[in-house]
Every structure is written in structure tokens, then in C-alpha cells.
C-alpha atoms as a PDB file:
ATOM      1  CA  UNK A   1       2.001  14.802 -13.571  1.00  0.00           C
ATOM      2  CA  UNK A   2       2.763  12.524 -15.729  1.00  0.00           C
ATOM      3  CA  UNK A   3       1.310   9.045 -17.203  1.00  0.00           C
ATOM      4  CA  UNK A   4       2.460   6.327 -14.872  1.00  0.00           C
ATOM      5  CA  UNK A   5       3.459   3.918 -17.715  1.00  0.00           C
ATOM      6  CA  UNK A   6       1.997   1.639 -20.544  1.00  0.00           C
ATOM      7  CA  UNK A   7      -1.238  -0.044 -20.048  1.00  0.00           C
ATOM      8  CA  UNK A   8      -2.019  -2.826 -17.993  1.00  0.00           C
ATOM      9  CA  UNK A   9      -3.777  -6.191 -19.680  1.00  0.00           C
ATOM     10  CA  UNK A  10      -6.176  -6.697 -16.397  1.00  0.00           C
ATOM     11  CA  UNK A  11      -6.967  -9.834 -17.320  1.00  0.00           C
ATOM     12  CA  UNK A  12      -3.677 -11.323 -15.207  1.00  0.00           C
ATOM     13  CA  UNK A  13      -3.252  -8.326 -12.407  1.00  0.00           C
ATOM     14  CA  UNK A  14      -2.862 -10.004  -8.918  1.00  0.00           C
ATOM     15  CA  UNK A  15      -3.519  -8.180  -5.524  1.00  0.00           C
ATOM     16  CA  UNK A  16      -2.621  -9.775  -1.994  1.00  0.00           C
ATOM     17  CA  UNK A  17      -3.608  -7.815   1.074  1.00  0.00           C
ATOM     18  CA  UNK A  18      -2.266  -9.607   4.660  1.00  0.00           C
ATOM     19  CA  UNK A  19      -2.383  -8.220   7.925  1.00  0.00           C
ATOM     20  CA  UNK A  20       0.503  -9.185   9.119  1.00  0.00           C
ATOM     21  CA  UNK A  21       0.374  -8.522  12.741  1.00  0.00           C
ATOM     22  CA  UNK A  22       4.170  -7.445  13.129  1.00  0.00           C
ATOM     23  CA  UNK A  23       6.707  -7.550   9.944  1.00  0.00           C
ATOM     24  CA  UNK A  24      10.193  -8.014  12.481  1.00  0.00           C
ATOM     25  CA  UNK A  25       8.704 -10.774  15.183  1.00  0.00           C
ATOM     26  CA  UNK A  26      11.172 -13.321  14.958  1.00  0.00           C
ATOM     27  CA  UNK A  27      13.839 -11.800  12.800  1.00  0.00           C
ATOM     28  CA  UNK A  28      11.318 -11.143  10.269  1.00  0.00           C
ATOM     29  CA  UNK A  29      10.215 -14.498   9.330  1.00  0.00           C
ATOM     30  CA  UNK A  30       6.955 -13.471   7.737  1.00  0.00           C
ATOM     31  CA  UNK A  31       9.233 -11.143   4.901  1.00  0.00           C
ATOM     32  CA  UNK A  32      10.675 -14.725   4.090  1.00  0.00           C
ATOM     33  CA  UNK A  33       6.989 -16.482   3.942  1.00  0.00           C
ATOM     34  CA  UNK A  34       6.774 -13.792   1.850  1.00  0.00           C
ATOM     35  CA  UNK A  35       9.388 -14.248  -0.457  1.00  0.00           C
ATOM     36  CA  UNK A  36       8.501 -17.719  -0.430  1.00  0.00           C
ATOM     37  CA  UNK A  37       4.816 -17.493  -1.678  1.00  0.00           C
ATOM     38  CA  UNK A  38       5.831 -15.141  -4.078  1.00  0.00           C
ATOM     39  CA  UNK A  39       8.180 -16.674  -5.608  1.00  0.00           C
ATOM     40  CA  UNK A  40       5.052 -19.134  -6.517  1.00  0.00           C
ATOM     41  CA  UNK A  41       2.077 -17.004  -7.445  1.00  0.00           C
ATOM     42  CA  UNK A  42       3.748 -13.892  -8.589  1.00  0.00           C
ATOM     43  CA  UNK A  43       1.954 -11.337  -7.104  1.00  0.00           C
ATOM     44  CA  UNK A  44       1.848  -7.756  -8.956  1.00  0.00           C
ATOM     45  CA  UNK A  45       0.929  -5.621  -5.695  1.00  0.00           C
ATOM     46  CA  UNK A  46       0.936  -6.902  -1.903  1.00  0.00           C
ATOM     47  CA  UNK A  47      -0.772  -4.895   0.351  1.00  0.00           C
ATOM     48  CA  UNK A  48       0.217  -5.228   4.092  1.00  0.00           C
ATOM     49  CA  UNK A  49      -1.032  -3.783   7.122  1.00  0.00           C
ATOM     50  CA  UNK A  50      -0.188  -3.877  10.702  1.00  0.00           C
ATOM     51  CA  UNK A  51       3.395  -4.238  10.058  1.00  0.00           C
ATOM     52  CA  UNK A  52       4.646  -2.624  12.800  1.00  0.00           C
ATOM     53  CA  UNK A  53       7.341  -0.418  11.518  1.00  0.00           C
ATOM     54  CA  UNK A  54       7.722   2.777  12.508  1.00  0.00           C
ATOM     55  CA  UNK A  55       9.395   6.315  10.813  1.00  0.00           C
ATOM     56  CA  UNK A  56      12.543   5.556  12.204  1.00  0.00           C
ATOM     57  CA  UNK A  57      12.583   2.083  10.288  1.00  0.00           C
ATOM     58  CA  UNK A  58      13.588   2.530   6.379  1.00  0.00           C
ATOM     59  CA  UNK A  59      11.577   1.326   3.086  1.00  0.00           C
ATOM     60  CA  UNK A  60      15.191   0.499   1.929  1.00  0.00           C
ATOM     61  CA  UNK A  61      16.165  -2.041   4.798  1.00  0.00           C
ATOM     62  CA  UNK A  62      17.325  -5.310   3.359  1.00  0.00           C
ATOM     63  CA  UNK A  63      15.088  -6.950   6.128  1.00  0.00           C
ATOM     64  CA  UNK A  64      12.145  -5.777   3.587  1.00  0.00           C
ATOM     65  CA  UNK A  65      13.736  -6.428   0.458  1.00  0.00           C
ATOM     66  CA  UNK A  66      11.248  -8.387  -2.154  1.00  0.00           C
ATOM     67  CA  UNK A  67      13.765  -9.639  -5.181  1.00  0.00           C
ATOM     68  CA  UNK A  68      11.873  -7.489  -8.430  1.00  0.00           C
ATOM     69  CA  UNK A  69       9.435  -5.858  -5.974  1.00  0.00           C
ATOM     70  CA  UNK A  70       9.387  -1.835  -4.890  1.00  0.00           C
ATOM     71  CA  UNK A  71       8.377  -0.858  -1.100  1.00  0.00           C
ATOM     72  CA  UNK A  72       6.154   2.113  -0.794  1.00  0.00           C
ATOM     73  CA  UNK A  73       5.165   2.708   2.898  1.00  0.00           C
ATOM     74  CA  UNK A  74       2.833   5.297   5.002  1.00  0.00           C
ATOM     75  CA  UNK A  75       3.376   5.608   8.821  1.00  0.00           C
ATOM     76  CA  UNK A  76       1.243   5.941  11.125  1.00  0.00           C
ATOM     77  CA  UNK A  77       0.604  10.151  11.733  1.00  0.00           C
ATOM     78  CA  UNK A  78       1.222   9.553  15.186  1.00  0.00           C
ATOM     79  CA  UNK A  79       4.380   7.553  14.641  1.00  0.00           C
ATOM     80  CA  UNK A  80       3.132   4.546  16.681  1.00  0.00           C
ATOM     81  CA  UNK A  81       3.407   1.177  15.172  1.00  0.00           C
ATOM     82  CA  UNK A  82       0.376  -1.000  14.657  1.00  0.00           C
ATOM     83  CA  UNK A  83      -1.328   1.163  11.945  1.00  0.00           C
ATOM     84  CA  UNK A  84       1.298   0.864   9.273  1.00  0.00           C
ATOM     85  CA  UNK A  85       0.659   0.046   5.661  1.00  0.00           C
ATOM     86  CA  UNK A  86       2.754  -0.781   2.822  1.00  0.00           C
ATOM     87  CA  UNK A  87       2.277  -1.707  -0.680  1.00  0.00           C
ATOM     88  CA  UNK A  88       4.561  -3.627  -2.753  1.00  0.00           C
ATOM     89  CA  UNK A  89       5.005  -3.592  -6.402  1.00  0.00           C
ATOM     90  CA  UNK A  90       6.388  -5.254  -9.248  1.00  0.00           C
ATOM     91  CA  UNK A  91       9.076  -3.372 -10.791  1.00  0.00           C
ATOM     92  CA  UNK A  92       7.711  -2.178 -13.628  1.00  0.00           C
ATOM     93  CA  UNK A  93       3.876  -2.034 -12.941  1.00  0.00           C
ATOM     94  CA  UNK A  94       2.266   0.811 -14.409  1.00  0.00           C
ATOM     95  CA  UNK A  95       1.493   2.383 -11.003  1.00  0.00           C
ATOM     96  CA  UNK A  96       1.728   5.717  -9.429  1.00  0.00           C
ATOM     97  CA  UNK A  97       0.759   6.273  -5.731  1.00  0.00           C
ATOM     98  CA  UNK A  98      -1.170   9.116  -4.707  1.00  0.00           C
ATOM     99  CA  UNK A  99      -0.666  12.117  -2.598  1.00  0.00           C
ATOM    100  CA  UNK A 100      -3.013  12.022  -0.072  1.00  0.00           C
ATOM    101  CA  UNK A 101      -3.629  15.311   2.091  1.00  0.00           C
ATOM    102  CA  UNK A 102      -5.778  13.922   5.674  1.00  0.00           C
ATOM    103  CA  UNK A 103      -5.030  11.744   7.834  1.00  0.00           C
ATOM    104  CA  UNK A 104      -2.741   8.573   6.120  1.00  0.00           C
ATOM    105  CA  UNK A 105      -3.342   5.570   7.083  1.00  0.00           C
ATOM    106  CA  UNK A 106      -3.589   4.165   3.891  1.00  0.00           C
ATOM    107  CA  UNK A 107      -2.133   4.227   0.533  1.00  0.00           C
ATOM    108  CA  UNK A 108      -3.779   5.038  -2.405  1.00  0.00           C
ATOM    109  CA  UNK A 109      -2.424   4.110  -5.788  1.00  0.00           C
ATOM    110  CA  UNK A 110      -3.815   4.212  -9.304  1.00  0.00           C
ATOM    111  CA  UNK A 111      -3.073   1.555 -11.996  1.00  0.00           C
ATOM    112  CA  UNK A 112      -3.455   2.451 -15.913  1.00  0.00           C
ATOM    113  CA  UNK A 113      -5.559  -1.257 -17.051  1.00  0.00           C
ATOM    114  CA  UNK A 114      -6.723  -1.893 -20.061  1.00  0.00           C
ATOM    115  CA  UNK A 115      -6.846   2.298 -21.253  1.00  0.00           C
ATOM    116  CA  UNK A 116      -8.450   3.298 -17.794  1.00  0.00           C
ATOM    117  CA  UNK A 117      -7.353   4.876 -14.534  1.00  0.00           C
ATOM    118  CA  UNK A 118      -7.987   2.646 -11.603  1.00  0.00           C
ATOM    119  CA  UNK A 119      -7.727   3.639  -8.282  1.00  0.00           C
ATOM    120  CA  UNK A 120      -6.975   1.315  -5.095  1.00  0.00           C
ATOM    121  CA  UNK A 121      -6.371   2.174  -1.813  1.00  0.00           C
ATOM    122  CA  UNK A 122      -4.588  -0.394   0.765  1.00  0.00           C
ATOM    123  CA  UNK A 123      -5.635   1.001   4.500  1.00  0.00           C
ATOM    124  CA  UNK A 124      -5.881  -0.383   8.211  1.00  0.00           C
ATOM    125  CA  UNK A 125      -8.746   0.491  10.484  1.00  0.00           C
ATOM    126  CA  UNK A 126      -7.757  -0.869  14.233  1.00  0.00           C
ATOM    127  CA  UNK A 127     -10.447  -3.403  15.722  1.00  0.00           C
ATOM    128  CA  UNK A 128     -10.745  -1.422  18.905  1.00  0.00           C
ATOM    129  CA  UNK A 129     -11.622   2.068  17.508  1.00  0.00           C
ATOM    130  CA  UNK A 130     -14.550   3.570  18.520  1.00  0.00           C
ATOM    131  CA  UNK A 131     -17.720   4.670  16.582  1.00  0.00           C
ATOM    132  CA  UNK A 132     -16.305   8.591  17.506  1.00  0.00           C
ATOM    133  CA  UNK A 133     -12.586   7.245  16.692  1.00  0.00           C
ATOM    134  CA  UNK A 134     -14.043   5.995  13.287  1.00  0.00           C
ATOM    135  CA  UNK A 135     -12.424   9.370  11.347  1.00  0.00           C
ATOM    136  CA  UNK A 136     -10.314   7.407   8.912  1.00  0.00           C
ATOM    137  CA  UNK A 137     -13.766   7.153   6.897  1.00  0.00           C
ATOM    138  CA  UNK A 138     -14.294  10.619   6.658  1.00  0.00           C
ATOM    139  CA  UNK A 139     -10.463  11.143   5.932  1.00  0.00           C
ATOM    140  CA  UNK A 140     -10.856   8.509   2.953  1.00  0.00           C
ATOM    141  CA  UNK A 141     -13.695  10.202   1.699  1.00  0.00           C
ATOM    142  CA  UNK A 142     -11.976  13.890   1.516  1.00  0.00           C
ATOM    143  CA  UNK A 143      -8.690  11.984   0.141  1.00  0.00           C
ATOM    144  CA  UNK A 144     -10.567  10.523  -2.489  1.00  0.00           C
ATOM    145  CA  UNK A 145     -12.326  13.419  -3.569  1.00  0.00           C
ATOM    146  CA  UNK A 146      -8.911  15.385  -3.115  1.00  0.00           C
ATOM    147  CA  UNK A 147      -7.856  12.843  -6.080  1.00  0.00           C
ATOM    148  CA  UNK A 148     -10.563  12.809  -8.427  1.00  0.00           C
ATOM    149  CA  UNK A 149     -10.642  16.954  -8.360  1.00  0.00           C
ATOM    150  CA  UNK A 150      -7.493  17.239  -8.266  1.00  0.00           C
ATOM    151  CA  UNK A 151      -6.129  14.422 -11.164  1.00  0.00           C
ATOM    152  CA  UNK A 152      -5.503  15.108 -14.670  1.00  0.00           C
ATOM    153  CA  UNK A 153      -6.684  12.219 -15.984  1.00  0.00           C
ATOM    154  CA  UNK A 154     -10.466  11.977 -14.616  1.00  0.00           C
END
């Protein structure tokens, strides 16, 4: 593997995370709210969850298009909708998502800041899940120590 880019001066990195409760309701509206409050703050990741896209939609639809930003994007293992998450990025960004092995719900990415690995992970966890549903905790766990044994860099 290799290093995921130049260093990252942490001391400006921005991170939105919105559940968005449905990316394409009206003709994806909330893409362009979006754009919109990007195109102010500048965001270097966005995190969203809930978007409602499923394995037959693609990452490359101009629906989902952020001007300077890439699309990275885990379905839901059972295909179904609501449990979606996708993490944008600014072109650029020294960031490298992570294989993950279990169940993926969730994105986990590492960011090389200020001559250190980070790692972040971006995930959705439905309200009406049961305490015997709750497996997506254990998953994390094993995906996160499937990273750190399993990443050069540690």
C-alpha cells in the first residue's frame, strides 16, 4: 500500500456529517443545498448517511456530482436503501479509504495530518434496531482491529 499523499496541516481540516434522510426526494434538492453550503464553508470531507441510494444507483451520476469533490460510497449488505453512507472528499485530500472485511455500513478512511495516521469512520446505525440487532458494534470493532493489524503504517 502505498502513502495516501503529503501531509495534512490539521489546523484547517473540516468534517460535515448529515443524515440526510433520502439524497433523490424531490429531484435531489438536498445535493444542491449541498452544493450551495459548500460553496461557502469549504468543507474537506462530508459524511452522509441515510441517503437512500441503492447498488443499482452509480457514485458517478451527475445527480451526485460535488464541483472539486470525489464520491466514495458503501451500500447497504442487504442492498436496501436507508443504511447508505457516503463520504465526500476534496480532490486532493491526503485520504485513503479502508478495506473493511464485516459487515459495511460504514466507511472508514484514514487522513495523513500533521506526520500522523488518522483514522475516521462515517457509519449509520438505524433508530429502530434492537439491542440483539445492535451487531454493527461488534462489526466496527473487528473492522477496526482488521486495520490496525493489518496497516503498514501503525
Amino acid at each position: 500500500m502505498s502513502n495516501p499523499g503529503p501531509t495534512l496541516d490539521c489546523g484547517n481540516l473540516s468534517i460535515l456529517d448529515w443524515n440526510l434522510n433520502s439524497v433523490p426526494v424531490n429531484d435531489f434538492q438536498k445535493i444542491s443545498h449541498l452544493i450551495a453550503f459548500n460553496a461557502v464553508y469549504k468543507m474537506d470531507i462530508i459524511c452522509l448517511s441515510e441517503t437512500f441510494l441503492n447498488i443499482g444507483f452509480s457514485s458517478k451520476d451527475e445527480n451526485m456530482r460535488i464541483p472539486g469533490i470525489t464520491l466514495t460510497r458503501k451500500n447497504h449488505p442487504s442492498n436496501i436503501n436507508r443504511g447508505v453512507v457516503s463520504v465526500y472528499q476534496k480532490t486532493g485530500l491526503p485520504i485513503r479509504i479502508l478495506d473493511v472485511v464485516f459487515l459495511q455500513v460504514y466507511v472508514i478512511f484514514e487522513l495523513f495530518i500533521n506526520d500522523n495516521f488518522c483514522n475516521f469512520v462515517s457509519l449509520y446505525r438505524s433508530p429502530s434496531q434492537t439491542h440483539d440487532q445492535l451487531r454493527i458494534v461488534k462489526d466496527l470493532e473487528l473492522n477496526l482491529e482488521y486495520v490496525f493489524n493489518n496497516n503498514p503504517f501503525f
